[in-house]
C-alpha atoms as a PDB file:
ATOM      1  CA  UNK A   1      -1.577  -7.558   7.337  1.00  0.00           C
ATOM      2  CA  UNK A   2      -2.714  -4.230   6.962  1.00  0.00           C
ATOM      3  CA  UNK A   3       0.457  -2.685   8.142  1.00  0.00           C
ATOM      4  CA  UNK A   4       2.128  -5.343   5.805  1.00  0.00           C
ATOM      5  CA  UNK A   5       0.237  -3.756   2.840  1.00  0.00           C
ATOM      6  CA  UNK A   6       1.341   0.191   3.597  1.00  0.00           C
ATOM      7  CA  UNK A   7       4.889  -1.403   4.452  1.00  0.00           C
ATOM      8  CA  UNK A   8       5.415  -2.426   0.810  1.00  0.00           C
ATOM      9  CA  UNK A   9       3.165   0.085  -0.907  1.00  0.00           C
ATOM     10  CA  UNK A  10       6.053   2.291   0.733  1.00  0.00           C
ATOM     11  CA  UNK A  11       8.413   0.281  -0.944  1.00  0.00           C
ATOM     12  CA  UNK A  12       7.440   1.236  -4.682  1.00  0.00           C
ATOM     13  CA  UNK A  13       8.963   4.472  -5.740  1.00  0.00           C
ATOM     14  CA  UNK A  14       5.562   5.955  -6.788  1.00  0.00           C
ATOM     15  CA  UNK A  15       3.484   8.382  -5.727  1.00  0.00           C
ATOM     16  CA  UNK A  16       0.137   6.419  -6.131  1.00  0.00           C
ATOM     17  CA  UNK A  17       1.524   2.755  -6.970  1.00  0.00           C
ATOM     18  CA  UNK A  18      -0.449   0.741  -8.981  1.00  0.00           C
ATOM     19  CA  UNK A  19      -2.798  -2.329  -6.687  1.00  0.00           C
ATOM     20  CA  UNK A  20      -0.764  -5.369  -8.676  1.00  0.00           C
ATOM     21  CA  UNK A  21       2.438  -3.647  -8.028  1.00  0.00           C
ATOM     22  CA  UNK A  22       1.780  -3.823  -4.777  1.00  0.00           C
ATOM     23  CA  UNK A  23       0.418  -7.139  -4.316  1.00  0.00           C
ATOM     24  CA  UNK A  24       3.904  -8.450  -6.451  1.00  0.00           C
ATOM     25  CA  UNK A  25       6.093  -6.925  -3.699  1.00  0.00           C
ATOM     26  CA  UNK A  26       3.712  -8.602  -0.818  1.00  0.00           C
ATOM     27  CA  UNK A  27       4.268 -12.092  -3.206  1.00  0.00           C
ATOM     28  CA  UNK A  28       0.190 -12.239  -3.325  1.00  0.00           C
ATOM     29  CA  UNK A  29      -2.496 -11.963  -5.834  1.00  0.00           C
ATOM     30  CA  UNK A  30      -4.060  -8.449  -6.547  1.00  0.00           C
ATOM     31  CA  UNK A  31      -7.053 -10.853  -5.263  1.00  0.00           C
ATOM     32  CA  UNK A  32      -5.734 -11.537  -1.880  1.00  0.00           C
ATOM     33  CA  UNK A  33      -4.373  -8.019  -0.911  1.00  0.00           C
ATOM     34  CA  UNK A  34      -8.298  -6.375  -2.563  1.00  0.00           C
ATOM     35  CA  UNK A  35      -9.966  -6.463   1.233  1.00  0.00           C
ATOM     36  CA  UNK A  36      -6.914  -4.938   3.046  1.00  0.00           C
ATOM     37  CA  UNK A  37      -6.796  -2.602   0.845  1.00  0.00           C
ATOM     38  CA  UNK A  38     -10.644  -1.326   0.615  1.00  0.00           C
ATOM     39  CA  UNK A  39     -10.394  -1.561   5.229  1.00  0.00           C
ATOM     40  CA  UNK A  40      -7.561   0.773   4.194  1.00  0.00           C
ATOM     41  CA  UNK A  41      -9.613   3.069   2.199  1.00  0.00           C
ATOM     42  CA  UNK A  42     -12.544   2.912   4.778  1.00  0.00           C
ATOM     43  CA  UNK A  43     -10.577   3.634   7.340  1.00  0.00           C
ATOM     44  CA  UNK A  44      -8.925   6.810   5.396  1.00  0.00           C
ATOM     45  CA  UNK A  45      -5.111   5.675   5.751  1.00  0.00           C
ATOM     46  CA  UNK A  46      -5.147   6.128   1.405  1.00  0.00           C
ATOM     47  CA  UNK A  47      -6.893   6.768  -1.477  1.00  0.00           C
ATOM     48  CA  UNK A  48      -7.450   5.554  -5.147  1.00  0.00           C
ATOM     49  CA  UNK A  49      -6.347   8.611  -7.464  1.00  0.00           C
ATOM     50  CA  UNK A  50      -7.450   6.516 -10.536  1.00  0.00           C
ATOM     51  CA  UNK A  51      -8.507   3.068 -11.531  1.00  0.00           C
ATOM     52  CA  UNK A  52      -6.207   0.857  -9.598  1.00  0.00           C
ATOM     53  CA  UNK A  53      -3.813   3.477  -7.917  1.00  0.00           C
ATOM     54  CA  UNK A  54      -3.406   4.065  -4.447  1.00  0.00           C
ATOM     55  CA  UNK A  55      -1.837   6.456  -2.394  1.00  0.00           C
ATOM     56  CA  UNK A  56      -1.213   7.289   0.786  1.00  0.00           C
ATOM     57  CA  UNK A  57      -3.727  10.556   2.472  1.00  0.00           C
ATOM     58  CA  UNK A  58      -1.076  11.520   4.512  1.00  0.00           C
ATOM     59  CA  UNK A  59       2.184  13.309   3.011  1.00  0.00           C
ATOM     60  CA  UNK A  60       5.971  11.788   3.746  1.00  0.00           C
ATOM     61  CA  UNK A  61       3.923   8.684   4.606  1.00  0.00           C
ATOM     62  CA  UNK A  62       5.825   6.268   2.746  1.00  0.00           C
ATOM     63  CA  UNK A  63       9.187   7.358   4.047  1.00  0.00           C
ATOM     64  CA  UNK A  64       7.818   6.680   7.906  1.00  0.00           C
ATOM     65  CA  UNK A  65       6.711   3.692   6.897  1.00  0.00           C
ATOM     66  CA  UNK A  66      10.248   2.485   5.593  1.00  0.00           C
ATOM     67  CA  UNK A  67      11.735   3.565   8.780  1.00  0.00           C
ATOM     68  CA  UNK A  68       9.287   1.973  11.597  1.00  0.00           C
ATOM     69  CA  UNK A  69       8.387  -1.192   9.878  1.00  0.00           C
ATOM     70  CA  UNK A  70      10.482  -3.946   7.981  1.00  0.00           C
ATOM     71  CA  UNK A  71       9.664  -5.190   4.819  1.00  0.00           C
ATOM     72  CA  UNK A  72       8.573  -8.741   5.465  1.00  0.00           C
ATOM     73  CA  UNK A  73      10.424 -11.178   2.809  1.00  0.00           C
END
């Protein structure tokens, strides 16, 4: 799930996309996608910029993403 969660976090042409937009293009509730994305923080893959952003720690991040991994439908 976890990998689901950077997958379409990739997928939003943002450079710190906003939690809900994120949970909208994983078709769950900003409730549902909170814990995968606080393991994400703990575990330093990215960050919260501000209130509800969240971006990835590691640069070009989001374009890897889009080529290894599939976005799930």
């Amino acid at each position: 799930m976890e990998k689901n969660y950077l997958r379409a976090m990739a997928e939003i042409d943002s450079p710190a996309p906003r939690s809900g937009d994120i949970a909208t293009t994983m078709k769950k509730e900003v409730n549902q996608v909170s814990p995968l994305r606080q393991s994400l923080i703990r575990k330093g893959m990215i960050y919260s910029p501000s209130h509800r952003d969240t971006a990835f720690t590691v640069p070009l991040f989001a374009d890897y993403m889009k080529r290894i991994i599939k976005l799930e439908e």
